[in-house]
Protein backbone atom coordinates (compact mmCIF):
# COMPACT_ATOMS: atom_id res chain seq x y z
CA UNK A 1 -10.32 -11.83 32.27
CA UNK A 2 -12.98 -9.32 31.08
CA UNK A 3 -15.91 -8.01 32.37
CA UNK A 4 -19.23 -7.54 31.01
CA UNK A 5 -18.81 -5.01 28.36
CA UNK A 6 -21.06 -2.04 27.69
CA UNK A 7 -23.19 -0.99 24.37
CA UNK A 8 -22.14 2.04 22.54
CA UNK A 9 -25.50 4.17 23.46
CA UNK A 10 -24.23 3.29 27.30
CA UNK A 11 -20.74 4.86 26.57
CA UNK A 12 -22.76 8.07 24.64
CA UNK A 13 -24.67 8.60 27.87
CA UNK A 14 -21.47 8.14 30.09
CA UNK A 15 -19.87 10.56 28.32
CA UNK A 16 -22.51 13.42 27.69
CA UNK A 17 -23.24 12.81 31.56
CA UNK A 18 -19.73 13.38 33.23
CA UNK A 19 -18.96 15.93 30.21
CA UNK A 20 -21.85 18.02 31.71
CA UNK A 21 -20.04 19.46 34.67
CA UNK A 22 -16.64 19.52 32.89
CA UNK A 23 -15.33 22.43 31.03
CA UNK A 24 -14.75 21.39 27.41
CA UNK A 25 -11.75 22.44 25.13
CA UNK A 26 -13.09 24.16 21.85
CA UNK A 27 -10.38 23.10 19.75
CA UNK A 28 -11.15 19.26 20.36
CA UNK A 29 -14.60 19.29 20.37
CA UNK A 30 -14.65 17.65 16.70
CA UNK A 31 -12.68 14.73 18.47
CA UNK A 32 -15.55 14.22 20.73
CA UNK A 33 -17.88 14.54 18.16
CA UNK A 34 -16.10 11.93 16.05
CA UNK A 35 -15.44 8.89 18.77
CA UNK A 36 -19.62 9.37 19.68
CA UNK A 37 -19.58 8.07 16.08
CA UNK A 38 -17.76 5.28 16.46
CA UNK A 39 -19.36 1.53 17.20
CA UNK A 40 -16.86 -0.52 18.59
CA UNK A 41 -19.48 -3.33 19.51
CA UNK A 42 -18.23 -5.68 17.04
CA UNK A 43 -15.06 -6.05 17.99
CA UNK A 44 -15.92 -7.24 21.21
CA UNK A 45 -16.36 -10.76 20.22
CA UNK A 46 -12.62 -10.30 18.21
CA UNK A 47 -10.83 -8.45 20.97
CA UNK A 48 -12.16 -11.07 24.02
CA UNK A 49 -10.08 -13.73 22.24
CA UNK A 50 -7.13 -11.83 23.49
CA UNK A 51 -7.97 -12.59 27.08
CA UNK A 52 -7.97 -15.47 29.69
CA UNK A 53 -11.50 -16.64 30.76
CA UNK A 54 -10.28 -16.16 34.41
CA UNK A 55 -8.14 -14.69 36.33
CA UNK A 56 -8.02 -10.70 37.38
CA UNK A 57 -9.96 -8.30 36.00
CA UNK A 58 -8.83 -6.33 32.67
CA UNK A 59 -9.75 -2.67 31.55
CA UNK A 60 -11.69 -3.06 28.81
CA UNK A 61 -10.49 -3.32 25.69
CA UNK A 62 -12.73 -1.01 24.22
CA UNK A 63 -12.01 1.61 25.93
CA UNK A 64 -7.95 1.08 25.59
CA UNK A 65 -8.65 0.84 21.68
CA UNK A 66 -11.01 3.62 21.54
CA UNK A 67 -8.49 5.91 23.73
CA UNK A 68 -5.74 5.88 21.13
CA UNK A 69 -7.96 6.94 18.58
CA UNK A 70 -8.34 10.75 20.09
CA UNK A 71 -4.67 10.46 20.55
CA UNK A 72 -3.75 11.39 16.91
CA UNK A 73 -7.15 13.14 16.50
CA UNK A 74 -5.79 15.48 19.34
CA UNK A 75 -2.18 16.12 18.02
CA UNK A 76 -0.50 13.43 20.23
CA UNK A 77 2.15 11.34 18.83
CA UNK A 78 3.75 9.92 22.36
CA UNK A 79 1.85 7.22 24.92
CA UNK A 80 3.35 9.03 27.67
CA UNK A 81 2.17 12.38 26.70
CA UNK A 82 -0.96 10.98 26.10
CA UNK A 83 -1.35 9.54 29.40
CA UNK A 84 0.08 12.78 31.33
CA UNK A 85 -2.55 14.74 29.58
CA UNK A 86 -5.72 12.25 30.74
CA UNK A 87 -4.34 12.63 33.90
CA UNK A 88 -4.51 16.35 33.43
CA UNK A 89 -7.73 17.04 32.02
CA UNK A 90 -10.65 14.80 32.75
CA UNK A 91 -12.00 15.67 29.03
CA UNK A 92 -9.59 13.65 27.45
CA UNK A 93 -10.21 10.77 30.11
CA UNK A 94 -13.99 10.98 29.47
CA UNK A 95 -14.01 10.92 25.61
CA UNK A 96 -11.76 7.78 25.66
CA UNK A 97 -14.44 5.92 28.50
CA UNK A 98 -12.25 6.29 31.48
CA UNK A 99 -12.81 7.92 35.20
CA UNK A 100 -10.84 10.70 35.69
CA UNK A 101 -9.48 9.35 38.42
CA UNK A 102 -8.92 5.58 36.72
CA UNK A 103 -6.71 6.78 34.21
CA UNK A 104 -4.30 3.12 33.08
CA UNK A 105 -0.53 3.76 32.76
CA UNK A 106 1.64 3.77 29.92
CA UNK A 107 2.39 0.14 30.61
CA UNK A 108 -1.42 -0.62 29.87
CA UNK A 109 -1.52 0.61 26.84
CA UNK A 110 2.18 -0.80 25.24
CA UNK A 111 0.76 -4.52 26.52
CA UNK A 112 -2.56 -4.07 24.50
CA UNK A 113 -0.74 -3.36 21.80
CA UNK A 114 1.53 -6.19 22.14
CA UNK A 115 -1.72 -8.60 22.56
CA UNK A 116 -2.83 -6.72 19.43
CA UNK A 117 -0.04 -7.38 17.64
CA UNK A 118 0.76 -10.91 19.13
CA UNK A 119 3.83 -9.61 20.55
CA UNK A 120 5.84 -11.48 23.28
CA UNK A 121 8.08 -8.66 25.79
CA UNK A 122 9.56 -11.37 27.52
CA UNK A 123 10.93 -13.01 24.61
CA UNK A 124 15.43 -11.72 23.63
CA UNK A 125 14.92 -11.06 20.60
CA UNK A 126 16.90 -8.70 17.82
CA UNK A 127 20.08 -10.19 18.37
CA UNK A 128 21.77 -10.32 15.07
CA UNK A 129 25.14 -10.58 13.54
CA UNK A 130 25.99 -7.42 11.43
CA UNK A 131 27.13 -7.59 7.88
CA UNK A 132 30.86 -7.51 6.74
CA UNK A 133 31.07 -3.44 6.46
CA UNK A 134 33.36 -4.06 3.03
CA UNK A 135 30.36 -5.61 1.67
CA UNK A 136 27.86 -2.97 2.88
CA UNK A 137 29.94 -0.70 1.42
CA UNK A 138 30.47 -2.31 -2.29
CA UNK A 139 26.58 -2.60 -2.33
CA UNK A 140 26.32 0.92 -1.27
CA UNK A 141 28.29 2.15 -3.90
CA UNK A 142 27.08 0.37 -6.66
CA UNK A 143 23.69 1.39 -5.39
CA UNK A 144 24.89 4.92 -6.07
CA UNK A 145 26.19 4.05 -9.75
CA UNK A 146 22.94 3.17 -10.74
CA UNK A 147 21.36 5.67 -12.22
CA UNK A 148 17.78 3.80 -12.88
CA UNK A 149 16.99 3.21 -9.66
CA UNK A 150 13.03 2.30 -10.42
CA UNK A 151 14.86 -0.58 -12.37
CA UNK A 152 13.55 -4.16 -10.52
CA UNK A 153 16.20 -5.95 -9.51
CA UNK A 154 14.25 -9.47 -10.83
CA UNK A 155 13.69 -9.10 -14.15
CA UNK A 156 10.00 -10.24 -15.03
CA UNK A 157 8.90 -10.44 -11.26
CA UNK A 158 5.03 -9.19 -11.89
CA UNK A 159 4.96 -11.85 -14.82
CA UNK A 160 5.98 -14.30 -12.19
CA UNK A 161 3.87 -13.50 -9.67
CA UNK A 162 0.74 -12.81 -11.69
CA UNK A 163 1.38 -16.85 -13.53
CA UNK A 164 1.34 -17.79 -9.71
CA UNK A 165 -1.84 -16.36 -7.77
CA UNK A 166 -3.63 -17.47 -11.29
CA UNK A 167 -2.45 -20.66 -10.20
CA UNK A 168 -3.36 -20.43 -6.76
CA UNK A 169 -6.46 -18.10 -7.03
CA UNK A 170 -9.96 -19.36 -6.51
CA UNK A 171 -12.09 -17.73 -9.19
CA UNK A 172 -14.78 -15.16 -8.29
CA UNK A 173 -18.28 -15.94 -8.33
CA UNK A 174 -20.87 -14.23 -10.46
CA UNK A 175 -22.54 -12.48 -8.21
CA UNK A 176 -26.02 -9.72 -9.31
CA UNK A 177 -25.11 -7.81 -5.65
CA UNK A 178 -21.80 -7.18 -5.00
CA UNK A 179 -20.74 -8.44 -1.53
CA UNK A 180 -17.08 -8.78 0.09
CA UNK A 181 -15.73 -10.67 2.88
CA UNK A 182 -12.68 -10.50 5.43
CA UNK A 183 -10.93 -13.21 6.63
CA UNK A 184 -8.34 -12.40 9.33
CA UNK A 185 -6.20 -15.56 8.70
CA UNK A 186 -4.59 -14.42 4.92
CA UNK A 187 -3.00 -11.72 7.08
CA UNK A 188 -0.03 -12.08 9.00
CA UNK A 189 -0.30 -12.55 12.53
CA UNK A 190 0.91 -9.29 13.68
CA UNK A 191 -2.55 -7.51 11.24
CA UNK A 192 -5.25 -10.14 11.79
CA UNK A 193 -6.85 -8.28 14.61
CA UNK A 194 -6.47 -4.91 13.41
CA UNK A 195 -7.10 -5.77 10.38
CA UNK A 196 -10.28 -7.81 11.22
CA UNK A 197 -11.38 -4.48 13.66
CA UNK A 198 -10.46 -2.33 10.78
CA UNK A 199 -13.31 -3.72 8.43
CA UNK A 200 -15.64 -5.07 10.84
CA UNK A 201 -16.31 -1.37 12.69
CA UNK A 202 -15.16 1.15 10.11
CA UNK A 203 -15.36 0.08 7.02
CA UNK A 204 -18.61 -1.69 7.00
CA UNK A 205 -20.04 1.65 8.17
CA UNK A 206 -18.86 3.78 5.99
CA UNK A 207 -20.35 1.53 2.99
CA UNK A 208 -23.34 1.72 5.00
CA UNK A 209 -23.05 5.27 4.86
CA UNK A 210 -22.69 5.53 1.62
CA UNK A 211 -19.23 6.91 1.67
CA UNK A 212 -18.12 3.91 -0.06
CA UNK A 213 -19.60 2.74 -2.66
CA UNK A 214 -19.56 -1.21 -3.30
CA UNK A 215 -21.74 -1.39 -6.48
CA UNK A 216 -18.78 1.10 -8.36
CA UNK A 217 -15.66 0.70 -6.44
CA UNK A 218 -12.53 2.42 -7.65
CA UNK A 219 -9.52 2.51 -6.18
CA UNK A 220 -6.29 4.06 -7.07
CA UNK A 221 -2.91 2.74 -4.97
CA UNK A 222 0.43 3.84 -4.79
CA UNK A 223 3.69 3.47 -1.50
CA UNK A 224 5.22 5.88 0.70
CA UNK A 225 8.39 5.55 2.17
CA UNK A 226 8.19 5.85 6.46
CA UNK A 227 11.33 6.27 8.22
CA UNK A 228 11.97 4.42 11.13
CA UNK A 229 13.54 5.76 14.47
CA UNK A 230 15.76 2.82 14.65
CA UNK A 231 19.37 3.07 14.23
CA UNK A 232 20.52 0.86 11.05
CA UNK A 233 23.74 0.36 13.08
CA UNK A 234 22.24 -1.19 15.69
CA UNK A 235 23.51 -1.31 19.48
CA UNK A 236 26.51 -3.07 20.88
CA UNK A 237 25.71 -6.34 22.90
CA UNK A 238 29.33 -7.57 23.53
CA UNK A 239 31.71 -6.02 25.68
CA UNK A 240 34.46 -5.46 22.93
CA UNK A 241 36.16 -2.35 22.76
CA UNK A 242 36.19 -0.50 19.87
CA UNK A 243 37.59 2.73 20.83
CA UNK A 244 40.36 4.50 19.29
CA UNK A 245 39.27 1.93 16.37
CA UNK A 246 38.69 2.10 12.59
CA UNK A 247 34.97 1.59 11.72
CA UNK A 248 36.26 -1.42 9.58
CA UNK A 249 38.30 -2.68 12.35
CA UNK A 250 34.98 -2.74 15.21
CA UNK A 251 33.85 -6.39 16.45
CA UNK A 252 31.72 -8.32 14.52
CA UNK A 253 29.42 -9.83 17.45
CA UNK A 254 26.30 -10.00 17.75
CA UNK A 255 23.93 -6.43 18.36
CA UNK A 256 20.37 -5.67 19.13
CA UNK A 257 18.07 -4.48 16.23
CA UNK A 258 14.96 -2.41 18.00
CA UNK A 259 13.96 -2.63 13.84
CA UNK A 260 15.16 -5.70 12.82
CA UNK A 261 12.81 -5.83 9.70
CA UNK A 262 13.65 -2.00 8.36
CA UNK A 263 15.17 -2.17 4.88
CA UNK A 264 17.07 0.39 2.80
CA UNK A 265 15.41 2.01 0.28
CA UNK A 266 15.47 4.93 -2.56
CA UNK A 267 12.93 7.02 -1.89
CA UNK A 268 12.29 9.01 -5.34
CA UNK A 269 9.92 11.91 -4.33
CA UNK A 270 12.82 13.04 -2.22
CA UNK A 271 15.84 11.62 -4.41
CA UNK A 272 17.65 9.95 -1.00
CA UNK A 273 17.89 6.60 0.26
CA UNK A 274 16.06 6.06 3.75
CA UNK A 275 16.17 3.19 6.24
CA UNK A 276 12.88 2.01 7.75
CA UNK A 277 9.26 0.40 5.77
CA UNK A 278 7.29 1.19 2.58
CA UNK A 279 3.88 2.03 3.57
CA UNK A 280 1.21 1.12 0.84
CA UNK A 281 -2.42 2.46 0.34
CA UNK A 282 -5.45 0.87 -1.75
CA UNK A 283 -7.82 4.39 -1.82
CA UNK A 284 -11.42 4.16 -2.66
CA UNK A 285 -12.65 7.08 -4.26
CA UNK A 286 -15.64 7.90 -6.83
CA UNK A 287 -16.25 10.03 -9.48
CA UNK A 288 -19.72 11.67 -8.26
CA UNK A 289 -18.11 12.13 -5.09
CA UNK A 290 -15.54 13.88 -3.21
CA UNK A 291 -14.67 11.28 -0.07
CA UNK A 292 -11.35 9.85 -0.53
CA UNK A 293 -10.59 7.22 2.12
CA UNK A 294 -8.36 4.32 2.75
CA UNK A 295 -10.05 0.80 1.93
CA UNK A 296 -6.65 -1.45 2.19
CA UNK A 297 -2.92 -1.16 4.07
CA UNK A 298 0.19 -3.32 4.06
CA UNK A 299 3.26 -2.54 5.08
CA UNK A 300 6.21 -4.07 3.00
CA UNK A 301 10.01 -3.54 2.61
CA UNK A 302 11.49 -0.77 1.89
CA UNK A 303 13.82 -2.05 -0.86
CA UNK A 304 10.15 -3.54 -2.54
CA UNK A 305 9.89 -2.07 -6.34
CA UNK A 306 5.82 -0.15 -6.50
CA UNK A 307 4.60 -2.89 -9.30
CA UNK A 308 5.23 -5.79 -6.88
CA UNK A 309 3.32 -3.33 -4.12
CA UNK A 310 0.58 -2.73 -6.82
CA UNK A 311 0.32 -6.75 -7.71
CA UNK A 312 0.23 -7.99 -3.79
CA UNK A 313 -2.24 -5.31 -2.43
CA UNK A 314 -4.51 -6.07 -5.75
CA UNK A 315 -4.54 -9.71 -4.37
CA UNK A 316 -4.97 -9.16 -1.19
CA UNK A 317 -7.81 -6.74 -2.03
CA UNK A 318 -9.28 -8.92 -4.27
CA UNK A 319 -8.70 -12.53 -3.52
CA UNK A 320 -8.44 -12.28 0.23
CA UNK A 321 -11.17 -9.43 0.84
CA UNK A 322 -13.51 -9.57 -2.10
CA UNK A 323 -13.70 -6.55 -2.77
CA UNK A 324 -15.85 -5.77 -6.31
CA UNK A 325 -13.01 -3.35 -7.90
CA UNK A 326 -14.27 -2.07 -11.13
CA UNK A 327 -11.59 0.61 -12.04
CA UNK A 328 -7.79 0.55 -10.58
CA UNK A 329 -5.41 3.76 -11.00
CA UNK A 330 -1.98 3.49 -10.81
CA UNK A 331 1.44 5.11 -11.37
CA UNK A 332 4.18 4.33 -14.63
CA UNK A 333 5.68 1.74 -12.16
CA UNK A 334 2.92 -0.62 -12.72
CA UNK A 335 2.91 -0.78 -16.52
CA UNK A 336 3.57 -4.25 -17.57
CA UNK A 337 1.65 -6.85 -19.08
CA UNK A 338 1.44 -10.10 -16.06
CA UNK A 339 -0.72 -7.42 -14.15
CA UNK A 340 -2.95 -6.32 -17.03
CA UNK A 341 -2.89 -9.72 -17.57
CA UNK A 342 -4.14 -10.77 -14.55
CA UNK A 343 -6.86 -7.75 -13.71
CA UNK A 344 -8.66 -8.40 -17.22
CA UNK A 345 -9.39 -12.12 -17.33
CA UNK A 346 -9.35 -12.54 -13.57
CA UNK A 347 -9.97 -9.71 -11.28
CA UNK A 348 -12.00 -8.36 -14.36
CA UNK A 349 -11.01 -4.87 -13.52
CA UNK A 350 -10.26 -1.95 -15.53
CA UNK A 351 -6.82 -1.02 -15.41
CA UNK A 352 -5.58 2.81 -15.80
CA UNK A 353 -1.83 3.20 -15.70
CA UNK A 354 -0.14 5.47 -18.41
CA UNK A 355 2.00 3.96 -20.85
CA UNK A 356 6.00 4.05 -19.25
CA UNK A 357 7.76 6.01 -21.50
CA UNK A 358 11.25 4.82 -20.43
CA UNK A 359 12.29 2.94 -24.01
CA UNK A 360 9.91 5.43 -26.23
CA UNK A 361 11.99 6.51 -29.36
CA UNK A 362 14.93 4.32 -29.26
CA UNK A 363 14.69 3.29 -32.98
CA UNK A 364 18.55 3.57 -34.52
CA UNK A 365 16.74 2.53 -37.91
CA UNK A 366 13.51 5.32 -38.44
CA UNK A 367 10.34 2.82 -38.31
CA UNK A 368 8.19 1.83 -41.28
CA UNK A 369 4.91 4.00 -42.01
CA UNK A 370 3.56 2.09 -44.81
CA UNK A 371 1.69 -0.81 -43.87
CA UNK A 372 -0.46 -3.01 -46.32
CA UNK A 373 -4.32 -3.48 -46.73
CA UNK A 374 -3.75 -6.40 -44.73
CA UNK A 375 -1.58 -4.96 -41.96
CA UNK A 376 1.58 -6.14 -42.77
CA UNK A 377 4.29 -3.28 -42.31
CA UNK A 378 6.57 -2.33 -45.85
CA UNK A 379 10.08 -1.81 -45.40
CA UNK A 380 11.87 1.31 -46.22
CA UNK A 381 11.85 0.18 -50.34
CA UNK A 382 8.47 -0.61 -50.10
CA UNK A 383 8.46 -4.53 -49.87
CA UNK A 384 6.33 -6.16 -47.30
CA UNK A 385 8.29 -7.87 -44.55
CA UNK A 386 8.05 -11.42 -43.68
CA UNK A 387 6.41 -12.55 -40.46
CA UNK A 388 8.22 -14.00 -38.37
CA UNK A 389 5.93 -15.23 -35.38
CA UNK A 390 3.89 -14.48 -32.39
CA UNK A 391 5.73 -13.56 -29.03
CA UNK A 392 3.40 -14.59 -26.46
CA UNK A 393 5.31 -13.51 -23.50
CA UNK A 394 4.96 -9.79 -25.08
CA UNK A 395 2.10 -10.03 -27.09
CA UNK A 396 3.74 -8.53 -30.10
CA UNK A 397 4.16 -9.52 -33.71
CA UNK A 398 7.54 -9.89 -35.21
CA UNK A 399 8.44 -8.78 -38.57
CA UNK A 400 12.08 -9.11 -40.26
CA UNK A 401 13.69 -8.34 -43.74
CA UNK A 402 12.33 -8.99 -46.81
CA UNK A 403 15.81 -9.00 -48.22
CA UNK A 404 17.81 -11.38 -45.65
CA UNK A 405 14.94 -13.61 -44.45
CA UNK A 406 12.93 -14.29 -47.48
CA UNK A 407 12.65 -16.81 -50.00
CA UNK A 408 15.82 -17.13 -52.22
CA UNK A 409 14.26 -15.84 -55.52
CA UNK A 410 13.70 -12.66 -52.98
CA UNK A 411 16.94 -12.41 -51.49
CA UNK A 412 18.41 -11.89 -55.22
CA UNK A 413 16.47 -9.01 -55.92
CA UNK A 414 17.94 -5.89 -55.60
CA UNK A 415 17.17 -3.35 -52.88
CA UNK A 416 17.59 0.59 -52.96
CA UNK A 417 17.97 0.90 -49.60
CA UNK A 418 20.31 -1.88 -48.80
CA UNK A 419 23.30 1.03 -48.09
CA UNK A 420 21.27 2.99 -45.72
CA UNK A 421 19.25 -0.38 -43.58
CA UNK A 422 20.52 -2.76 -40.69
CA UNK A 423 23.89 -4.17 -41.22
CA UNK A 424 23.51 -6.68 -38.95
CA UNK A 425 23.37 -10.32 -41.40
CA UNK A 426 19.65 -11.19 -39.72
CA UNK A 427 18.23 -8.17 -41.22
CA UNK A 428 16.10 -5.36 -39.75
CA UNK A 429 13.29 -6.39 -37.55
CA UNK A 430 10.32 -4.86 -36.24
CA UNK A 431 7.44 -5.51 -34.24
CA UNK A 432 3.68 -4.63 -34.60
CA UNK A 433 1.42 -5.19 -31.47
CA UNK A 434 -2.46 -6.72 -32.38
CA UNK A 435 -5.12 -5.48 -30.95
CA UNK A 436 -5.15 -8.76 -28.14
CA UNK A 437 -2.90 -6.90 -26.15
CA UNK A 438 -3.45 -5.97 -22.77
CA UNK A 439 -1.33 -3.53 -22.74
CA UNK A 440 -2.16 -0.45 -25.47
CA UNK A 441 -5.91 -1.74 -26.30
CA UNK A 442 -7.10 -1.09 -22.56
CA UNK A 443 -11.17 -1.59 -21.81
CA UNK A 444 -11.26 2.03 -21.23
CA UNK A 445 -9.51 3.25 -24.49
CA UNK A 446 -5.98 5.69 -23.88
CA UNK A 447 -7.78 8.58 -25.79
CA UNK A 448 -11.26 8.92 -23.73
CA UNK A 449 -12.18 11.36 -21.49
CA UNK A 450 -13.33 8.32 -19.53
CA UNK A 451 -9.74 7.27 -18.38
CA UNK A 452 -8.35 10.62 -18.08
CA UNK A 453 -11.08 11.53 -15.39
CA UNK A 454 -10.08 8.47 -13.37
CA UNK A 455 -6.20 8.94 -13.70
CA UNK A 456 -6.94 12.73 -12.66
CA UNK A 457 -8.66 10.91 -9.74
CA UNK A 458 -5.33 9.15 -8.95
CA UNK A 459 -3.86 12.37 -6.87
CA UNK A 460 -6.42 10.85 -3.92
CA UNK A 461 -3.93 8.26 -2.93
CA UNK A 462 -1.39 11.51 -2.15
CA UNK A 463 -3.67 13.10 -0.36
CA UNK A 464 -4.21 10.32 2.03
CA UNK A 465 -0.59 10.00 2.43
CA UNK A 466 -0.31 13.54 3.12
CA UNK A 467 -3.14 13.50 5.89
CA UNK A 468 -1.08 10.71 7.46
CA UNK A 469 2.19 12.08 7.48
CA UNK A 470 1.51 16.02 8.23
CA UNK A 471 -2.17 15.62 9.65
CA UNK A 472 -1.82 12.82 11.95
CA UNK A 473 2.01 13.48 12.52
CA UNK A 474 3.16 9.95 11.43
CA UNK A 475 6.37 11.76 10.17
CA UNK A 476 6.73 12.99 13.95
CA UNK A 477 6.09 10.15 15.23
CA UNK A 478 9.22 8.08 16.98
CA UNK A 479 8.33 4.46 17.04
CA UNK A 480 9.99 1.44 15.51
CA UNK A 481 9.12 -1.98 14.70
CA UNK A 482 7.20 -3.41 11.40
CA UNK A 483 4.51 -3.88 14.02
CA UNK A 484 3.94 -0.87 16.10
CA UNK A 485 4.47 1.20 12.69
CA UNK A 486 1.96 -0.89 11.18
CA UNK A 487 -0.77 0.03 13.98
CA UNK A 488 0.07 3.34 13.73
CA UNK A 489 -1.10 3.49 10.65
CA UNK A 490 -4.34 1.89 10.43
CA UNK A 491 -4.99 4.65 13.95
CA UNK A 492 -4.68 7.30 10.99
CA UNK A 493 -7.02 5.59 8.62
CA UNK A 494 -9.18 5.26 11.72
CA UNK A 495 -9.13 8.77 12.12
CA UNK A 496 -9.73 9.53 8.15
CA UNK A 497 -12.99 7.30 8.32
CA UNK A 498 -14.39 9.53 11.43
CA UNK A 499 -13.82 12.75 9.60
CA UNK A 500 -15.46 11.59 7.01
CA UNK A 501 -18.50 10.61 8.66
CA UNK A 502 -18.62 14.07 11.50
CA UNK A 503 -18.70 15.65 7.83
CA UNK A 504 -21.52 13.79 6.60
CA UNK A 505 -23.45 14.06 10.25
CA UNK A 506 -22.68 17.87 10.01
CA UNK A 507 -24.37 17.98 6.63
CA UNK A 508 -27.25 16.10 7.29
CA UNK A 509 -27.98 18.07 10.47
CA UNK A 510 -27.55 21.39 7.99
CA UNK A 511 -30.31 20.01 5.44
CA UNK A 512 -33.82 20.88 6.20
């Protein structure tokens, strides 16, 4: 049961009140500054539905929420440490809305996390059987063998899953003022309140701010690997004895997973394999401004390839949230044609991802230069070849030999370069690419300075992960669970919103 909760400008006089008699750390003033910033009066109405409508009285919510916050602002990665210090230093219990003296326990805070991620403690759970090890280790070491490890392991997933949200997609209305929407049930349980928090007190204000801006939103997305502090081997349940044993010779009972949804994965920006989540990051930016900060987060498996990351947090972004993206930036990884497919003639988005360069310059047979007035490309002795179709699924023309797949009164001629051509009895072929495609003839043409200024734009989405990881000390951080990673996350963006906005306050207050 809660009590009667209190506005914001009640918690800025509680704290500049009690604060008055208290000495004040210089070095974490800005964090003070900062959580005076932040409204946390509309999720009241989300974060009540958490709680019984009787029974004994609860600590506010609020103040629980708003308490973590500091936390990372502060340099804190550990609950415990957390709560030590608040019991330390009153100015860490003031800033977060608590008495000095009514300081909650670490207990408190793990079981508002669990009602915030609709976790059950009392619930066995992670109990799984292991894997034969011989076939962890054959999957291991072909792992290793391959040397294209970007390579999807489903060919012609993003086709697949573009055909089916155009299937399942409602289509966007036409709208003069662009507006978006969040609705907490598309997410899975574990994010609808966070989620629903995350856009309802930080987000909305920073588009009110102006640090956002909905009328030309761009975005630019890309993953980051976060290792969890799990071990993949998991813990012994059974009494077996496996001492004096060969690893392939251990039990194969049951043991308990503390990270039961962790995932191998190749991590490329450090050329290792790591065992935990893939952490991925929809950035707003613009280009007459220099605030970079986080407008959408999933987390996703760790063995996930980036264009299935880049196609589900589109969706999600833009079918599930609204949100009016005019320009998208993205990495090589992205570069096929189901997602330009589906961000020009549904999302209606402009699309910047740089051609992948992986089968550039494989000809075995140099390419024709001569084409005719009409477009059709000559073979090496000059004849025009003979089309051969449309392939839809590519958008690409095909073109064989003159020689081998004309008419018969052209197959008799003689050709001078019949020694040096294609063996093969079908005949050279070649393919031309109309200007339909998604793929080369972009909205924002590959030669402007247009689309160069957005892709140079694309390095914001590192910098947020960097602020994360080394700012926030998510790479210090020892936590595991899909979950409790997950929250730990969005606490960073949090954090990246308020800096923002102390920086705008600060220069505001510096105008005259």
């Amino acid at each position: 049961m809660l009590k009667p909760s209190r506005a914001h400008q009640d918690y800025v006089t509680l704290v500049r009140s009690r604060l008055a008699t208290e000495k004040e750390p210089a070095r974490h003033l800005p964090a003070k500054a900062k959580l005076l910033l932040l409204d946390l009066t509309l999720a009241l109405p989300i974060l009540t539905l958490l709680y019984a409508s009787a029974g004994r009285l609860a600590i506010p919510p609020e103040d629980l929420l708003r308490s973590l916050i500091p936390m990372l602002l502060c340099g804190f990665t550990s609950i415990d440490t957390w709560v030590a210090q608040m019991r330390t230093d009153p100015f860490y219990a003031i800033i977060s809305g608590f008495a000095p003296t009514q300081v909650p326990g670490v207990g408190t805070f793990y079981e508002f996390m669990g009602r915030l991620l609709g976790l059950d403690a009392h619930r066995v759970q992670h109990l799984y059987r292991p894997k034969p090890r011989q076939q962890r280790a054959k999957k291991d070491k072909q792992a290793s063998k391959d040397k294209n490890k970007d390579t999807p392991k489903h060919q012609h997933i993003v086709a697949k899953l573009a055909a089916r949200f155009l299937r399942q997609a409602t289509p966007p209305t036409d709208s003069a003022t662009p507006t978006w929407h969040c609705d907490p049930a598309k997410f899975a349980r574990a994010e609808q309140v966070i989620q629903a928090i995350f856009y309802a007190c930080v987000v909305s204000k920073s588009m009110d701010l102006g640090l956002i801006d909905l009328q030309h939103l761009c975005v630019s997305g890309d993953g980051s690997k976060l290792r969890t502090w799990a071990d993949p081997n998991g813990r012994k349940h059974c009494k077996c004895d496996n001492k004096g044993k060969k690893p392939d010779e251990w039990c194969n009972c049951e043991r308990y997973y503390r990270d039961p949804a962790a995932r191998w994965g190749y991590d490329s920006s450090h050329d290792c394999w790591g065992y935990g989540h893939t952490y991925y990051e929809l950035t707003a930016y613009s280009l007459a401004s220099t605030v970079e900060l986080p407008l959408f987060i999933l987390l996703a498996d760790n063995c996930w390839h980036d264009a299935v990351l880049d196609l589900f947090a589109m969706h999600q972004a833009c079918d599930n949230l609204g949100f009016p993206i005019q320009v998208s930036s993205f990495d090589k990884a992205s570069d096929a044609l189901g997602f330009y497919r589906l961000g020009y003639d549904f999302w209606h988005t402009k699309l910047v991802i740089p051609l992948n360069e992986r089968n550039t310059g494989n000809f075995k047979f140099e390419p024709p230069v001569t084409l005719t007035p009409a477009g059709t490309p000559c073979c090496p002795d000059g004849r025009p070849m003979r089309d051969w179709g449309y392939c839809p699924d590519r958008q690409r023309l095909k073109w064989s030999c003159p020689l081998k797949g004309g008419k018969k009164i052209d197959r008799q001629k003689p050709c001078a370069c019949q020694g040096t051509c294609s063996p093969s009895a079908y005949g050279r072929v070649i393919y031309t690419y109309p200007k339909t495609n998604y793929r080369l003839f972009t909205p924002l043409p590959r030669d402007s300075d247009l689309l160069r200024e957005h892709y140079d734009h694309h390095g914001c989405i590192e910098r947020s992960h960097k602020r994360k990881k080394y700012d926030y000390l998510l790479k210090q951080t020892r936590t595991a669970g899909r979950e409790r990673w997950f929250f730990r996350v969005m606490l960073a963006a949090i954090c990246q919103h308020l800096d923002a906005w102390l920086a705008l306050n600060e220069r505001l207050e510096a105008s005259p």
